[in-house]
Protein backbone atom coordinates (compact mmCIF):
# COMPACT_ATOMS: atom_id res chain seq x y z
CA UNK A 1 -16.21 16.61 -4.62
CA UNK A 2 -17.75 13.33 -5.67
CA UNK A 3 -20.24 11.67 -3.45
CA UNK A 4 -19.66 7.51 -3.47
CA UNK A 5 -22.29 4.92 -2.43
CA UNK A 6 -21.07 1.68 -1.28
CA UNK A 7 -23.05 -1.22 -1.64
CA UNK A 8 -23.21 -4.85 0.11
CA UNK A 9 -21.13 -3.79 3.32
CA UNK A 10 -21.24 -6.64 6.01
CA UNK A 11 -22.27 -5.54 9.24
CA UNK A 12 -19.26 -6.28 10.46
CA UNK A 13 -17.34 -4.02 8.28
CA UNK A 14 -19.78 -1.10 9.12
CA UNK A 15 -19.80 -1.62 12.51
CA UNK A 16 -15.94 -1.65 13.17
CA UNK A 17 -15.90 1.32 11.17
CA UNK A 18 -18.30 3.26 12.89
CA UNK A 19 -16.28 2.45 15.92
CA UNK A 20 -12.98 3.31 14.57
CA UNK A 21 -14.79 6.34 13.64
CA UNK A 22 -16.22 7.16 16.85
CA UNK A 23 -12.84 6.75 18.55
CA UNK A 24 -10.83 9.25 16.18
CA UNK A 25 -13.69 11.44 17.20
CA UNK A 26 -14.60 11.83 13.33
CA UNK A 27 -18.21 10.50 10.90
CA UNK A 28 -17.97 7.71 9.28
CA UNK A 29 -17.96 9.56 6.30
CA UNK A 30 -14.51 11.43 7.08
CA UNK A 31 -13.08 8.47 8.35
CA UNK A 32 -13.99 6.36 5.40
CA UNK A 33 -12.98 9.15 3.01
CA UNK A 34 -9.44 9.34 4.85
CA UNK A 35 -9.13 5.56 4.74
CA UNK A 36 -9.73 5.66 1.01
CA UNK A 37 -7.34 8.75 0.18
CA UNK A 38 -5.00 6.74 2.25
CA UNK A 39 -5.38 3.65 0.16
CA UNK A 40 -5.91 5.49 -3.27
CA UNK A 41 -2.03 7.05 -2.51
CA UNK A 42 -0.21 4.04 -2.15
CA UNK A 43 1.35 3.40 -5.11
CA UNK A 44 0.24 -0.14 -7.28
CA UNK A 45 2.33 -3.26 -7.75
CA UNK A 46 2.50 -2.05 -11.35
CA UNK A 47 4.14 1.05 -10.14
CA UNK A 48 6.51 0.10 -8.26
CA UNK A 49 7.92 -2.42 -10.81
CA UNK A 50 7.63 0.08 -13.26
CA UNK A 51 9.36 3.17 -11.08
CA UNK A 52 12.40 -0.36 -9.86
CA UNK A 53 12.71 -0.96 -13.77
CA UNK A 54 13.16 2.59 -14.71
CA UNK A 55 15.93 3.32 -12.39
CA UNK A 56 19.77 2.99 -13.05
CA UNK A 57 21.67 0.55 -11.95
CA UNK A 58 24.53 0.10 -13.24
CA UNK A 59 26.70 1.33 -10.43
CA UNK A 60 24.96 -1.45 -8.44
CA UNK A 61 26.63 -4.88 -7.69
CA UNK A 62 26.92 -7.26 -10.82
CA UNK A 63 25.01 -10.76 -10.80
CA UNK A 64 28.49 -12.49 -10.80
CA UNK A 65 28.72 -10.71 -7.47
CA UNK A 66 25.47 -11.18 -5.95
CA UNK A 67 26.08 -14.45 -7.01
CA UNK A 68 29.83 -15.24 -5.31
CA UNK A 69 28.18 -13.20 -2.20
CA UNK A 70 26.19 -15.91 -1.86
CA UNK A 71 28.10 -18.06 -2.15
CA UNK A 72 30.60 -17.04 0.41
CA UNK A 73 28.07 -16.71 2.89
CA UNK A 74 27.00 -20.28 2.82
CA UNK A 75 30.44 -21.47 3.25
């Protein structure tokens, strides 16, 4: 397991996360390490373009027919 040091936290920051902390019943270290595996397992913009552009479409409406669909609606 690595062991992180995080500089230049505003008190404000550490103090809210103490709290948050304290009312999960958990350290701040566990509840800062959860909070970052949390955030480290969301995927990236970059991903999820990536995964949208990778996946077939071509049963999928046509952009004449998103198009007219629009254009219906606003009649």
């Amino acid at each position: 397991m690595t062991t992180l040091y995080i500089r230049d936290v505003s008190e404000a920051v550490a103090e809210t996360l103490k709290e948050r902390a304290a009312a999960a019943g958990m350290s701040l270290s566990a509840y800062v390490a959860g909070e970052l595996a949390r955030v480290a397992a969301r995927p990236t913009n970059a991903e999820i373009v990536s995964r949208l552009k990778a996946q077939d479409r071509s049963a999928g409406p046509s952009t004449v027919d998103i198009v007219e669909a629009v254009r219906d609606s606003r009649r």
